[in-house]
Structures are given as C-alpha cells and as structure tokens.
C-alpha atoms as a PDB file:
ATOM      1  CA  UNK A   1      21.574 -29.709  -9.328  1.00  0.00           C
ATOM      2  CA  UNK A   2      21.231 -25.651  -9.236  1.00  0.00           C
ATOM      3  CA  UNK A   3      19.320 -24.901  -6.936  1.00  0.00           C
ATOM      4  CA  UNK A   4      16.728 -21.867  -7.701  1.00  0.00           C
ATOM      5  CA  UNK A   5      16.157 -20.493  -4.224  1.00  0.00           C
ATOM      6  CA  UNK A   6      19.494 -20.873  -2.169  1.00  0.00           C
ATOM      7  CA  UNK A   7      20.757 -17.451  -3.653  1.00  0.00           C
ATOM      8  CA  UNK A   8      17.135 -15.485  -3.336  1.00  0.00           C
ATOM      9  CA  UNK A   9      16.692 -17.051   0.276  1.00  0.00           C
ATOM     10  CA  UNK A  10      20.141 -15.120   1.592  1.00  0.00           C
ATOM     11  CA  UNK A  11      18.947 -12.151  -0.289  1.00  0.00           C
ATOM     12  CA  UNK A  12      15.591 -12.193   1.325  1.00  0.00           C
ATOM     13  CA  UNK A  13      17.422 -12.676   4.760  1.00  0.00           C
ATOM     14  CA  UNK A  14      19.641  -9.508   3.949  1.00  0.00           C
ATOM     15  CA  UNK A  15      16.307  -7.554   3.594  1.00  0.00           C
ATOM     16  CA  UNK A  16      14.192  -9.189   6.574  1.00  0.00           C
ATOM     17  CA  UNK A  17      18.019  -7.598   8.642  1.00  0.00           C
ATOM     18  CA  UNK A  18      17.547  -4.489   7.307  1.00  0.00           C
ATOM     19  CA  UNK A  19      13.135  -4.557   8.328  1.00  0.00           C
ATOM     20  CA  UNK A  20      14.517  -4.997  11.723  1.00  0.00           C
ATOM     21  CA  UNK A  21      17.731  -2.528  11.679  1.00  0.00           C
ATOM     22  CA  UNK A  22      14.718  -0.031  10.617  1.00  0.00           C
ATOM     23  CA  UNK A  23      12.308  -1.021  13.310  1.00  0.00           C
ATOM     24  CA  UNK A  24      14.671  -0.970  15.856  1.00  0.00           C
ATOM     25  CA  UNK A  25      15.336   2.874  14.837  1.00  0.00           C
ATOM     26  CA  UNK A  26      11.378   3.716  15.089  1.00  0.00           C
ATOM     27  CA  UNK A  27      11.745   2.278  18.765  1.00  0.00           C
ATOM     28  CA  UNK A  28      14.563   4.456  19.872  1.00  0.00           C
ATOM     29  CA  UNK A  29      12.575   7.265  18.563  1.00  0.00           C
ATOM     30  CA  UNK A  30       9.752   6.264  20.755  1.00  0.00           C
ATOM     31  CA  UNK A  31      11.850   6.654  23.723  1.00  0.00           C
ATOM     32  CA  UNK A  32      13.321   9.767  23.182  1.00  0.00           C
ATOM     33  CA  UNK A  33      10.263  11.190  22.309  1.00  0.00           C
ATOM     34  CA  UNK A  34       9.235  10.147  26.129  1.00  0.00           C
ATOM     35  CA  UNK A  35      11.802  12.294  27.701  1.00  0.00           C
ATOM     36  CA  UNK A  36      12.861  15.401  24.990  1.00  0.00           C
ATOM     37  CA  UNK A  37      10.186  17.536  23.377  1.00  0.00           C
ATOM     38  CA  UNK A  38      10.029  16.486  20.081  1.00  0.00           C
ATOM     39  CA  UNK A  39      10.693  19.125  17.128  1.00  0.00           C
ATOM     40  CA  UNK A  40       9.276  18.916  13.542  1.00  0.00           C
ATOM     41  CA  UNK A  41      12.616  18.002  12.499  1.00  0.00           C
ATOM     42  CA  UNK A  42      12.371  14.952  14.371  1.00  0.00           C
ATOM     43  CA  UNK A  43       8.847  14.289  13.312  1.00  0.00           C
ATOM     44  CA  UNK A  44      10.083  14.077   9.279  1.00  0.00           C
ATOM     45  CA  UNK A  45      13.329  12.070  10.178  1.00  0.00           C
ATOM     46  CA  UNK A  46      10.602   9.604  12.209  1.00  0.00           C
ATOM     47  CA  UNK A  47       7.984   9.746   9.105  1.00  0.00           C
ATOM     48  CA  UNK A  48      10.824   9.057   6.459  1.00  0.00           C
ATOM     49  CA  UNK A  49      12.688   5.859   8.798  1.00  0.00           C
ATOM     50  CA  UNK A  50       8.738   4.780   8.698  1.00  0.00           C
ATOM     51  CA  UNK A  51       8.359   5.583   4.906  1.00  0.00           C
ATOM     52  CA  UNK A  52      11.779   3.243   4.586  1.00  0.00           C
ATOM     53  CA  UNK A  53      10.659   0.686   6.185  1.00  0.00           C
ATOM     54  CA  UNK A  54       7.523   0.684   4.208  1.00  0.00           C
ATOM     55  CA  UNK A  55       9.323   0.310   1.130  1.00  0.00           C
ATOM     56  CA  UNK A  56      11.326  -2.161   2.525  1.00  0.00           C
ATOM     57  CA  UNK A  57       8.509  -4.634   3.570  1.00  0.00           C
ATOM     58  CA  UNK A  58       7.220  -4.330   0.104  1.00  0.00           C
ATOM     59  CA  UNK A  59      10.582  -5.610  -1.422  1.00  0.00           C
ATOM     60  CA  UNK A  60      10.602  -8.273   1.044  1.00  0.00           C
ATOM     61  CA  UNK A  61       7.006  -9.635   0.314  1.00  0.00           C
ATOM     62  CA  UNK A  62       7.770  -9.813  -3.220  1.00  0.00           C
ATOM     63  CA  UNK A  63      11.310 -11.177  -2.834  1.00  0.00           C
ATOM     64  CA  UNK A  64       9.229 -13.525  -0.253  1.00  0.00           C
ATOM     65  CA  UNK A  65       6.930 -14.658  -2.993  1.00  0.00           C
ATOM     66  CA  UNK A  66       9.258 -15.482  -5.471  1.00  0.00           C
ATOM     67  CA  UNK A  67      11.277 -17.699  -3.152  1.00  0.00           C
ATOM     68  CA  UNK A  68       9.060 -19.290  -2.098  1.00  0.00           C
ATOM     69  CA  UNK A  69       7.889 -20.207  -5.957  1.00  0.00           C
ATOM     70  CA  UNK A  70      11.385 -20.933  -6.045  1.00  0.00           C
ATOM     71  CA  UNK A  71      11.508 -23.090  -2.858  1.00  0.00           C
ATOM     72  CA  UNK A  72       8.897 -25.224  -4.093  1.00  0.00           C
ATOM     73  CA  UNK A  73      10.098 -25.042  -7.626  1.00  0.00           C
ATOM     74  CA  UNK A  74      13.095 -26.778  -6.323  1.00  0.00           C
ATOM     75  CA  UNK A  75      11.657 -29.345  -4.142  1.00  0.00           C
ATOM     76  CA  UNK A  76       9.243 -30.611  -7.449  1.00  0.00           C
ATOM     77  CA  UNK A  77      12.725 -30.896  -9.553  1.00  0.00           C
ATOM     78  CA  UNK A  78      14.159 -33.322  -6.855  1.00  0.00           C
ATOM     79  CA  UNK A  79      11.092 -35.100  -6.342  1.00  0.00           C
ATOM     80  CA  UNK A  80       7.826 -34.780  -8.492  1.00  0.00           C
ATOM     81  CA  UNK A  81       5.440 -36.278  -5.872  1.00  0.00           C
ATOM     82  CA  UNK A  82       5.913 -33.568  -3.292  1.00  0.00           C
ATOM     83  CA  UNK A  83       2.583 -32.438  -2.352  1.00  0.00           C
ATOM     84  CA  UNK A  84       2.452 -28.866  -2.984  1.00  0.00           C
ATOM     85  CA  UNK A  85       3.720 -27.526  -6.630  1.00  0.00           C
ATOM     86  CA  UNK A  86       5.129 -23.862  -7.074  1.00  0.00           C
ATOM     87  CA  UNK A  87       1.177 -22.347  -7.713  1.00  0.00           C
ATOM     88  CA  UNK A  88      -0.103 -23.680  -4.860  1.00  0.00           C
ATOM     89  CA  UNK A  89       2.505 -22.702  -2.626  1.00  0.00           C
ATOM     90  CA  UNK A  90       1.651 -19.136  -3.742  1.00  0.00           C
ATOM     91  CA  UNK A  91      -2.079 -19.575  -3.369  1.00  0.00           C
ATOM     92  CA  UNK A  92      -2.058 -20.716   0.109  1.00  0.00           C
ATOM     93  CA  UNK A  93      -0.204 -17.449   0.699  1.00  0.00           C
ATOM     94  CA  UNK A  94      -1.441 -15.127  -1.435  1.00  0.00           C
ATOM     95  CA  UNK A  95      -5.143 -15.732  -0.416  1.00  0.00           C
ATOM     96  CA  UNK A  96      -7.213 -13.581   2.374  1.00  0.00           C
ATOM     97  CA  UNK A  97      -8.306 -15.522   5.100  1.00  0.00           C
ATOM     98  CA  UNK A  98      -7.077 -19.414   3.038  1.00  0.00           C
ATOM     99  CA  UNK A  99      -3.832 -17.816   4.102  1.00  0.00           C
ATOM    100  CA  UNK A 100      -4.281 -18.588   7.646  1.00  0.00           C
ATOM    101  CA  UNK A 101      -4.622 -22.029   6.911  1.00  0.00           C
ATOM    102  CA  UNK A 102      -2.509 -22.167   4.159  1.00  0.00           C
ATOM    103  CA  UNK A 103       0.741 -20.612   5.671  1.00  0.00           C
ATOM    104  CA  UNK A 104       0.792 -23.228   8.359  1.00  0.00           C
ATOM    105  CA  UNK A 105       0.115 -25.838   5.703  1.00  0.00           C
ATOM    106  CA  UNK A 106       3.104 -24.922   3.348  1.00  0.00           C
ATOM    107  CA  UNK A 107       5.910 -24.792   6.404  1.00  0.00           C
ATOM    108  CA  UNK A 108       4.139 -28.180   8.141  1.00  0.00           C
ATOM    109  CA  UNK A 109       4.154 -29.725   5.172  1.00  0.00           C
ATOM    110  CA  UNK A 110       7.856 -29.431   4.226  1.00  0.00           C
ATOM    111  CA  UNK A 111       8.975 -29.983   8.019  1.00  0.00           C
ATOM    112  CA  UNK A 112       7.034 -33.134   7.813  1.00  0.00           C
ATOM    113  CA  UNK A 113       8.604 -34.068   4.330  1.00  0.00           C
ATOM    114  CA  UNK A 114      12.488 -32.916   5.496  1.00  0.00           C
ATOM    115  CA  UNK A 115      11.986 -35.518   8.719  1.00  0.00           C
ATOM    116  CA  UNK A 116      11.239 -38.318   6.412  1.00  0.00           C
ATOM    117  CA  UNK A 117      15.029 -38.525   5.066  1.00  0.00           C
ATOM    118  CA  UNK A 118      18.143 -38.997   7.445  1.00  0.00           C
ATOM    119  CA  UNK A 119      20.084 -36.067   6.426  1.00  0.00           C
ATOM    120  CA  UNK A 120      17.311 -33.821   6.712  1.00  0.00           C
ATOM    121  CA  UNK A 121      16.013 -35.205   9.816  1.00  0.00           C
ATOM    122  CA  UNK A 122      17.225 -32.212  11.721  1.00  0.00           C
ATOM    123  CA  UNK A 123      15.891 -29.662   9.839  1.00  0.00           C
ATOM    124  CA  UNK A 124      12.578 -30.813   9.881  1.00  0.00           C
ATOM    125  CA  UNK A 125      12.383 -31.284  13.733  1.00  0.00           C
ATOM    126  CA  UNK A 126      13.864 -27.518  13.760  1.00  0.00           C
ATOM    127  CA  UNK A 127      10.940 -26.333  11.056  1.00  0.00           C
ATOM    128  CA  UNK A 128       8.458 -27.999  13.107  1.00  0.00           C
ATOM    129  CA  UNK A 129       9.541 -26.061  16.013  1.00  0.00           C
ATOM    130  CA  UNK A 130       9.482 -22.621  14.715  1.00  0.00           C
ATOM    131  CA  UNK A 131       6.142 -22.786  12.333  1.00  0.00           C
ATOM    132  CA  UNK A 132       4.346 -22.732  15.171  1.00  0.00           C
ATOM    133  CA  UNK A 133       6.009 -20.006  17.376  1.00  0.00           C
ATOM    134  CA  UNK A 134       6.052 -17.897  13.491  1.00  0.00           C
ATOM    135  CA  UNK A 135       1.966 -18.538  13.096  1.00  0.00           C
ATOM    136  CA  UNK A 136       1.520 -17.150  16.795  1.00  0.00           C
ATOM    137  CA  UNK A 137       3.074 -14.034  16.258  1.00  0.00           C
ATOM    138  CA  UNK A 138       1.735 -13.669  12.636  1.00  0.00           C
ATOM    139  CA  UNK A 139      -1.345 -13.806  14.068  1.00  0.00           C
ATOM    140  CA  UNK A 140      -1.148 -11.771  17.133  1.00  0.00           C
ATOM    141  CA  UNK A 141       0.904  -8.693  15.096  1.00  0.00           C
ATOM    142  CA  UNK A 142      -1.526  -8.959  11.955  1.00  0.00           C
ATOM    143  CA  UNK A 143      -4.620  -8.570  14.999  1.00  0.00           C
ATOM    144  CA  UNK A 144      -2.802  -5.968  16.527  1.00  0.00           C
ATOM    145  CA  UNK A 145      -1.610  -4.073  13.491  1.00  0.00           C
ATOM    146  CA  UNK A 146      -5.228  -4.292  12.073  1.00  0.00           C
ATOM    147  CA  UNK A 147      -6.432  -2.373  15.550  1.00  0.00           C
ATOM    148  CA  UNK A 148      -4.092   0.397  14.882  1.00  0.00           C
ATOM    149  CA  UNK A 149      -5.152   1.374  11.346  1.00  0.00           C
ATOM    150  CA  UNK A 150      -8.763   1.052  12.419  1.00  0.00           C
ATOM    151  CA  UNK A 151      -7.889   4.034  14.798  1.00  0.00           C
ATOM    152  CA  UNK A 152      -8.561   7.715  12.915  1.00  0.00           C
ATOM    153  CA  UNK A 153      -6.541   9.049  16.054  1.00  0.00           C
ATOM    154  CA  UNK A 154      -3.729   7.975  17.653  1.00  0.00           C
ATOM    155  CA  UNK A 155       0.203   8.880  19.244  1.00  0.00           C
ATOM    156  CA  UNK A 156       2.392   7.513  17.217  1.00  0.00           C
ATOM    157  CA  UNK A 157       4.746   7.527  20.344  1.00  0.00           C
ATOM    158  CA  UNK A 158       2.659   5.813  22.653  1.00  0.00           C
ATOM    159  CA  UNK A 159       3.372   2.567  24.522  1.00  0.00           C
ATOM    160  CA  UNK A 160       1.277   0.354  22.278  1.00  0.00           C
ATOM    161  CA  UNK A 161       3.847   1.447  19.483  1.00  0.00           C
ATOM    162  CA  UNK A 162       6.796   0.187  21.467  1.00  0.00           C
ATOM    163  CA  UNK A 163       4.354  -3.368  21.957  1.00  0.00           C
ATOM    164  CA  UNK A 164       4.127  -3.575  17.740  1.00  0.00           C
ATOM    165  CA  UNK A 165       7.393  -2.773  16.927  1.00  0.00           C
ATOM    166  CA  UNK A 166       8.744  -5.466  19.932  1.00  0.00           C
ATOM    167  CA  UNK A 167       6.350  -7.838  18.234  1.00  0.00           C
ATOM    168  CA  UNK A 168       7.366  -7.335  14.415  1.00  0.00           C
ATOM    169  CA  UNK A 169      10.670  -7.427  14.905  1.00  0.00           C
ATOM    170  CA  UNK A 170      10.291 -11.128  16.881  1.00  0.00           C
ATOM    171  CA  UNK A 171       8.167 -11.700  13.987  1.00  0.00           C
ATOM    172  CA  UNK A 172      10.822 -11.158  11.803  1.00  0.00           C
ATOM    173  CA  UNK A 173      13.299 -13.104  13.237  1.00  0.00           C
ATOM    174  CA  UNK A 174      11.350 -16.284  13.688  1.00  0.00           C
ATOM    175  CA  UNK A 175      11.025 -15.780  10.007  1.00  0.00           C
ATOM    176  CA  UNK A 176      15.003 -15.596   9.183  1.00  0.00           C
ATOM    177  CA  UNK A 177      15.046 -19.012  11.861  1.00  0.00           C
ATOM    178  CA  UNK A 178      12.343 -20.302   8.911  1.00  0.00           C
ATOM    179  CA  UNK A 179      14.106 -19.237   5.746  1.00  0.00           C
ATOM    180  CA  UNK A 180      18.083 -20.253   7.207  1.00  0.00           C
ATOM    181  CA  UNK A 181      16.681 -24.096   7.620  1.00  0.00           C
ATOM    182  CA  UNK A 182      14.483 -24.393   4.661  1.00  0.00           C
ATOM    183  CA  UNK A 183      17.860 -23.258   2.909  1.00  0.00           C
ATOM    184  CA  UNK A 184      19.603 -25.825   4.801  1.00  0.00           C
ATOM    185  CA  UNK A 185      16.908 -28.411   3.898  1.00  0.00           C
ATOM    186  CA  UNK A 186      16.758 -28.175   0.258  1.00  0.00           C
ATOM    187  CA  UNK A 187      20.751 -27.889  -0.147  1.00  0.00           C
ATOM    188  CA  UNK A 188      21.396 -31.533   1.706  1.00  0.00           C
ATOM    189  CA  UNK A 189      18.106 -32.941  -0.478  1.00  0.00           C
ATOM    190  CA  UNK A 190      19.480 -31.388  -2.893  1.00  0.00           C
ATOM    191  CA  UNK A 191      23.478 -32.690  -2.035  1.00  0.00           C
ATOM    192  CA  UNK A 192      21.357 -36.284  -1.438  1.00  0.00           C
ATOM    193  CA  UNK A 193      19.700 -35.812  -4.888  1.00  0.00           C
ATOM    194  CA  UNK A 194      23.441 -35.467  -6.531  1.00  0.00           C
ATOM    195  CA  UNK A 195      24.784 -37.887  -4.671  1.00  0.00           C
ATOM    196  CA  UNK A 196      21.783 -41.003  -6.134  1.00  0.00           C
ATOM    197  CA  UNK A 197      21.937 -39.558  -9.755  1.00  0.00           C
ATOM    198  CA  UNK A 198      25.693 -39.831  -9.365  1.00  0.00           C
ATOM    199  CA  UNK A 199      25.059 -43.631  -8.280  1.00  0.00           C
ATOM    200  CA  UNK A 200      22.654 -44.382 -10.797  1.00  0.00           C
ATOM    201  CA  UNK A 201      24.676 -42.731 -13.985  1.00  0.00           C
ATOM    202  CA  UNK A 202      27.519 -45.146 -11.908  1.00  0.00           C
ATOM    203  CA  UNK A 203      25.325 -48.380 -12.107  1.00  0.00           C
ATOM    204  CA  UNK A 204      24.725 -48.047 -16.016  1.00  0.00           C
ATOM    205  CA  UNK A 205      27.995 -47.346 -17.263  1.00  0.00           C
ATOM    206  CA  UNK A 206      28.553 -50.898 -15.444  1.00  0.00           C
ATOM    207  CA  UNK A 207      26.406 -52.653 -16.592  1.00  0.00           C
END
C-alpha cells in the first residue's frame, strides 16, 4: 500500500535540520557577543537568523500536523481497530493543557502497538525509549520558554539564552529520533500488510 506519511515525515525531518542549523547560528552569536562589542549591524543579522527561524518553526508545526494526520491516517488503512483515528491524533495535540497528556498518549500508544508484531518489535522498544526523554524536554523548554516571554526586559545575549537554545535544539533532535522510527514502523507494517494481502489474494485464486 502507499503510504501517506513516509514522504511528509523526511520532509518534516529536512525542516526540524534546518530549526537546528538556525539555532545553532543564534548560539554562536551569543558568544561572540561575549567577547566583541556588538554593532547594529550585528544586531539586524541576529534579529533576521531569529525572524528565520521563526518562520521556520511555523512550517514545521504545520508540516508536523499534517503528518501526523497522515501517520495515523495510515495506521487506520492497515488496521481499522487502532485506537486513535486521524482527528484524535490532532486533538490530543492541538489542545492547551489535554496536550500534555495527549502527546504522551499518541507516541505511547503506537510504541505499545509497534511491540505487539515481530517485525516491529524494535521500533516500538526504540519509541518507548525516546517518548519519554522527548516529553521531558518538551516540558522543561515550553516552562522555560514561557519564563522568557513573561520578562518585559531582558539580554538577549545572556547565559540563560545559551541554556534555551542548548535545550531546543536537544529538543529537536529527540524529535527527528521520534519521526525516523515511526517512519520505520509504519513502512515494515506496512511491508507486513503487503505481504498478508498478497497471501490472501494467493489463497483464493486456489481455491
């Protein structure tokens, strides 16, 4: 079967590369701004890497969304009974404060279902790893980020800069770990899925 998600999921990774390409630019700003004087020059080319990055965490949350529609989209097609449909994969998400609960929920779910067949068995125990290193640092950056647009004042070259940037960037590669064996996941169910329909179109042309 096609699978919906495969494609969007490398595309998505592409993006999350290019969040932490940016990030890691804003941090070597930070420390040169700790040992030259900084001009206003400098200050623009710092705002506009920042304004890029911006943009590009937008694209990523909606790319994000979509796959993950996708994701679950696929998993329904293969098998109808999977507990969470394309909707509320989105919801759980999508919704202040449910989101906490439901972001574990969606990733715990599907490493549960992914150890449940042989060739999947792997990916699952690696899922279940990383969902809840991912949910630590989602929750410590979103705390810390919240902090910093609380404050009216602030150096944007200051240490606790160098601590966010450190933390979003692990952030976002825990979540490339996450997408790369979800991918992996869904392709053998779905390879598994081809392989039974194959089996069963076999048994009735001999019967």
């Amino acid at each position: 079967m096609k699978l919906r998600s495969k494609t969007l999921g490398n595309v998505l990774t592409k993006f999350l590369w290019a969040d932490i390409g940016l990030t890691t630019v804003l941090l070597i700003n930070i420390f040169i701004a700790q040992v030259v004087e900084v001009s206003e020059t400098f200050v623009n080319y710092d705002a506009i890497v920042a304004l890029l990055l911006g943009l590009n965490f937008f694209v990523c949350i909606v790319i994000y969304l979509v796959w993950l529609y996708k994701v679950h989209n696929d998993l329904r097609e293969m098998n109808s009974s999977y507990p969470i449909t394309p909707g509320g994969a989105l919801r759980r998400v999508m919704i202040p404060f449910y989101n906490l609960y439901g972001l574990w929920n969606v990733y715990s779910t599907m490493a549960t279902y992914f150890k449940e067949s042989g060739s999947t068995h792997e990916a699952g125990k690696k899922l279940a790893i990383y969902t809840p290193i991912y949910y630590f640092l989602y929750i410590v950056t979103s705390s810390i980020n919240s902090f910093l647009n609380m404050q009216s004042d602030y150096n944007p070259y200051s240490f606790i800069w160098v601590v966010t940037f450190v933390g979003d960037a692990v952030l976002v590669i825990s979540y490339i770990l996450i997408i790369k064996v979800v991918i992996s996941g869904v392709v053998k169910l779905s390879e598994q899925y081809w392989k039974s329909e194959e089996e069963d179109r076999e048994a009735m042309h001999s019967i």
